[in-house]
Protein backbone atom coordinates (compact mmCIF):
# COMPACT_ATOMS: atom_id res chain seq x y z
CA UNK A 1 52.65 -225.22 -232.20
CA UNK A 2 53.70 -221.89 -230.57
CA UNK A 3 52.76 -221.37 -227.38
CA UNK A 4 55.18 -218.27 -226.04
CA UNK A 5 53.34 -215.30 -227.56
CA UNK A 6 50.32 -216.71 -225.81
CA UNK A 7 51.75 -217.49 -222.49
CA UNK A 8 53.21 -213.66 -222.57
CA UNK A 9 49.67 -212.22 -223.39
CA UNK A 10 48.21 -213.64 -220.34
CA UNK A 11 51.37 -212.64 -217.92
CA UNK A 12 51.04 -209.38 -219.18
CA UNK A 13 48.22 -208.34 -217.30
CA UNK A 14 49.08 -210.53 -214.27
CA UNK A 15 52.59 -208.81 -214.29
CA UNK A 16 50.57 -204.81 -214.41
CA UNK A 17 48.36 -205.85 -211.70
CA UNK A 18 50.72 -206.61 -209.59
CA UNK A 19 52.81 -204.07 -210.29
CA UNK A 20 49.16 -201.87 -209.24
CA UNK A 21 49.03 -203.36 -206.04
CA UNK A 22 52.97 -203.03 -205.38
CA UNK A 23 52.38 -199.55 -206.04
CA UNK A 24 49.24 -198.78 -204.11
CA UNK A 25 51.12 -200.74 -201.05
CA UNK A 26 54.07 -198.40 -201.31
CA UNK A 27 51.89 -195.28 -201.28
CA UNK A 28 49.63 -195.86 -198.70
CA UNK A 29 52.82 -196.78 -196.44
CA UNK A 30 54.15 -193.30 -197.31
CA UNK A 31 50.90 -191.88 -196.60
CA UNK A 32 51.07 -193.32 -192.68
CA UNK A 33 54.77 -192.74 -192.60
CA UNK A 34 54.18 -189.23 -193.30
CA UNK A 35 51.28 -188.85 -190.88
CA UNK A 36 53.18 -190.41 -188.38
CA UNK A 37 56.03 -188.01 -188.21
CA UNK A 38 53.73 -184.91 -189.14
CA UNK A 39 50.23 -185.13 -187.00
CA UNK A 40 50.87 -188.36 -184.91
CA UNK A 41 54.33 -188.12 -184.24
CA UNK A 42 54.27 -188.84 -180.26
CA UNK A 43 55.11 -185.47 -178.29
CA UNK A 44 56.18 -185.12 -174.68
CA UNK A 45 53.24 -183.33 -172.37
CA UNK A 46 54.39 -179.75 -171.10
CA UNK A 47 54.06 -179.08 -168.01
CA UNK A 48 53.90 -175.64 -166.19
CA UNK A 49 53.54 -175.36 -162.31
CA UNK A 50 53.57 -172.79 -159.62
CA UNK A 51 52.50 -172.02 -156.76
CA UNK A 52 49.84 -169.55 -156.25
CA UNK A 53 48.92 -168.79 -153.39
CA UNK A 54 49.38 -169.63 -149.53
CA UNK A 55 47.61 -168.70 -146.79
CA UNK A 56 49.52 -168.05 -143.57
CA UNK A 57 47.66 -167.06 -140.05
CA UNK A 58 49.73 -166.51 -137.21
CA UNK A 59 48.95 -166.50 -133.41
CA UNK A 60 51.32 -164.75 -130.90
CA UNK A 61 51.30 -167.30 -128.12
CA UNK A 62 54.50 -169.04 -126.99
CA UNK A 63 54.98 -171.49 -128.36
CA UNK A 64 53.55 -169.73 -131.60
CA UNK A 65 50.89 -171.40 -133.46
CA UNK A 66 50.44 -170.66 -137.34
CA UNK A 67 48.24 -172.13 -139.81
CA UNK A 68 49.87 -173.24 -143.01
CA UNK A 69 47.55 -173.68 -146.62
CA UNK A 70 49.79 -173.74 -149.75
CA UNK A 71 48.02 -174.05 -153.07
CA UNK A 72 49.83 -175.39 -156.10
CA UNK A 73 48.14 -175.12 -159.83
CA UNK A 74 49.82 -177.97 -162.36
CA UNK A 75 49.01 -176.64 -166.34
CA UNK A 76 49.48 -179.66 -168.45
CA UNK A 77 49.27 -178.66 -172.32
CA UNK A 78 48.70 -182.00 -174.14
CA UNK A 79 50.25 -181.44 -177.94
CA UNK A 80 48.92 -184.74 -179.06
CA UNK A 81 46.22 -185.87 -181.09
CA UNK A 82 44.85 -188.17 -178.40
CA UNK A 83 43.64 -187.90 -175.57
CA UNK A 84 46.23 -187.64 -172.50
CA UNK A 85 44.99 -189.69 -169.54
CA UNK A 86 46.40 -189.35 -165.96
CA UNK A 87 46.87 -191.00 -162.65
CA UNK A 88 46.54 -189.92 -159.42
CA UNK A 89 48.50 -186.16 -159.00
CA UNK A 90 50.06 -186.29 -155.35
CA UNK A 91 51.34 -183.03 -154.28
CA UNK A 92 53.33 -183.41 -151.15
CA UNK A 93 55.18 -180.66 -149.08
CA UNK A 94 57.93 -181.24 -147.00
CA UNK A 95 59.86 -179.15 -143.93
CA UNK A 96 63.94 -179.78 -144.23
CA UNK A 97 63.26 -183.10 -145.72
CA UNK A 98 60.19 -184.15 -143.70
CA UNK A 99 56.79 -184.46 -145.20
CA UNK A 100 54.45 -181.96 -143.14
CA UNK A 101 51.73 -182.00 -145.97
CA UNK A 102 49.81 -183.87 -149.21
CA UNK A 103 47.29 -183.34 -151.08
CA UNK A 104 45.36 -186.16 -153.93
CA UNK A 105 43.89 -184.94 -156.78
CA UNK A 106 42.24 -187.87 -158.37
CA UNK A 107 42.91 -188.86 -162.09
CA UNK A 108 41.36 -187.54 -165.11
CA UNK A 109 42.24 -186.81 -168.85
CA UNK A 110 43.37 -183.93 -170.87
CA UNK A 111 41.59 -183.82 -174.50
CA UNK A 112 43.38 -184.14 -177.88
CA UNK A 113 45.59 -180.76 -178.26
CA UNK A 114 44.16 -179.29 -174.97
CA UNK A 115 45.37 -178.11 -172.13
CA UNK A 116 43.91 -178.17 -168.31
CA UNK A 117 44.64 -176.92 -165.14
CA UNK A 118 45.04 -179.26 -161.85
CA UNK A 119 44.65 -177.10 -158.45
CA UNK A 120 45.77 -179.02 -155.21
CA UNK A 121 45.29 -177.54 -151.95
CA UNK A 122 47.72 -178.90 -149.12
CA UNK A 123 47.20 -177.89 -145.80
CA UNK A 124 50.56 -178.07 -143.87
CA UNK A 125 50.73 -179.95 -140.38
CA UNK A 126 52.30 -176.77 -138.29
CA UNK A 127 52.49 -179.24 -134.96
CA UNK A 128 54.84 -181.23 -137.23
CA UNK A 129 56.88 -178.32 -138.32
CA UNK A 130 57.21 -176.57 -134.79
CA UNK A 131 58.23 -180.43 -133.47
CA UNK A 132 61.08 -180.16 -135.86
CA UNK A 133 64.93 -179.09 -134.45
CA UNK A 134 64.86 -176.41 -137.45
CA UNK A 135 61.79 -174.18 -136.47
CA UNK A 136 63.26 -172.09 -133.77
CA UNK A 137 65.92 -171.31 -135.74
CA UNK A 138 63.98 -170.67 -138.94
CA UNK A 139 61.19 -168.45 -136.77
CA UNK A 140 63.99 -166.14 -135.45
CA UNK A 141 65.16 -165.29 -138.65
CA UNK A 142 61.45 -165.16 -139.74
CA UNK A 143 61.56 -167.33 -143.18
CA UNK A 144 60.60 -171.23 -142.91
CA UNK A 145 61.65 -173.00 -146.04
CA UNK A 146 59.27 -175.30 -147.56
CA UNK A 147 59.61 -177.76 -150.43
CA UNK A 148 56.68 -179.33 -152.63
CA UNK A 149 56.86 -182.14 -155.19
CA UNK A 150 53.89 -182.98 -157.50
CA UNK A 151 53.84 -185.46 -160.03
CA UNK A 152 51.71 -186.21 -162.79
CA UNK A 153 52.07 -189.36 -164.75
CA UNK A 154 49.63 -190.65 -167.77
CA UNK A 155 49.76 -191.63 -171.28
CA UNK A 156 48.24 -190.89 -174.79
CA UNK A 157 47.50 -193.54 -177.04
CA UNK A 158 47.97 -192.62 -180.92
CA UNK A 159 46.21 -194.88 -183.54
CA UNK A 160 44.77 -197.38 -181.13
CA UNK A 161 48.08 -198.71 -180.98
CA UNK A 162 51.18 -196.06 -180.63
CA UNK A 163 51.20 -195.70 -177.22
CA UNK A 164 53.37 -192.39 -175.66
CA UNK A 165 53.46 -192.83 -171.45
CA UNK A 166 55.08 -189.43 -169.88
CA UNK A 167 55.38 -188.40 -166.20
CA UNK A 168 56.32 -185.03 -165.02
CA UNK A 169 57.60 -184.38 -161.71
CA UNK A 170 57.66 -180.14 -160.41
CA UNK A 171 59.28 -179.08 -157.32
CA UNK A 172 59.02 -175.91 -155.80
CA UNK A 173 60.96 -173.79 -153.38
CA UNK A 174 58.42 -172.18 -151.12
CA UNK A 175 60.21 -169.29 -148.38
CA UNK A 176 57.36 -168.60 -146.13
CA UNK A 177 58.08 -165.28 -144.37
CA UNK A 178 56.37 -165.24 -141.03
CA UNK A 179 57.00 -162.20 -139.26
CA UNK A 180 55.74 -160.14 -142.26
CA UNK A 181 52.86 -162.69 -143.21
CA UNK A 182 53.89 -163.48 -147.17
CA UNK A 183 55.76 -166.10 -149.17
CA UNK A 184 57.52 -166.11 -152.27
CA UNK A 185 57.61 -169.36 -154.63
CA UNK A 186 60.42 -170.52 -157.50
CA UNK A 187 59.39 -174.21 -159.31
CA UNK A 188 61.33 -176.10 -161.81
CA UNK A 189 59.94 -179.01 -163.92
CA UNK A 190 61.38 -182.40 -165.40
CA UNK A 191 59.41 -184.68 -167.88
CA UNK A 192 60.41 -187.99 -168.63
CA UNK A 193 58.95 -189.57 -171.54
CA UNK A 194 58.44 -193.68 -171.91
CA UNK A 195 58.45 -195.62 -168.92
């Protein structure tokens, strides 16, 4: 009795459907592979910041007493598609080194391929910065230099499960010109992507 023909009938078909189902496997794999590194490839957060305004109010008295607002605007463009959420933003201003100022904006979340626009307002402690060594020089030569440091920190999550943490941190120079009343501003970002 022959029994090989047989035997290869009936591995025939067990041999094509698995060769389906290696297949399918292998496409559908492609299919996230290429999704991952087209649409859900994780992408760093950019962030712009300036400074756009600051209100200054002097009084001639001696010693002089000024009133110090600086306002800072963070744009965060979020180039993923998932929603970007973020911490606390702390925007804190210091006088040659020493902190005369923060603000809290409290945390929020920037749609899929959005951007949004975080405004902190810091009013500056001007008993603090006349205390200081520096201000009687600085006021006689009528600029005080200020510094400001914001930071935003969040993370996207991709799939459920990708997961792409980023944190920005923007400092500005701010020259606050006090005989004439005006300021001028220069900021530089850094973002740092992962943890």
């Amino acid at each position: 009795m022959d029994v090989g023909p047989a035997r290869m009938k009936r591995k025939k078909p067990a041999l094509i459907c698995c060769g389906v189902v290696v297949a399918v496997i292998v496409v559908v794999a492609g299919v996230f592979v290429a999704l991952y590194f087209t649409l859900f490839r994780p992408r760093s957060p950019k962030v712009v910041a300036k400074v756009v305004g600051t209100e200054f109010t002097k009084i001639l008295a001696i010693p002089p007493v000024f009133n110090l607002t600086v306002h800072v605007s963070v744009t965060v463009e979020n180039p993923n598609y998932a929603a970007f959420r973020y911490g606390d933003v702390v925007t804190v201003v210091r006088y040659h080194g020493d902190g005369v100022g923060q603000s809290l904006v409290r945390a929020g979340e920037i749609g899929a391929r959005a951007a949004e626009t975080v405004n902190a307002t810091v009013e500056v402690d001007t008993v603090a910065v006349a205390a200081t060594p520096y201000f009687g020089p600085d006021a006689f030569l009528g600029v005080l230099p200020f510094d400001t440091a914001t930071e935003v920190a969040g993370k996207a999550v991709v799939l459920g499960t990708i997961k792409i943490s980023a944190r920005s941190e923007v400092a500005c120079q701010v020259h606050v010109y006090w005989l004439k009343g005006n300021a001028t501003s220069e900021c530089t970002s850094t973002v740092h992507i992962g943890r």
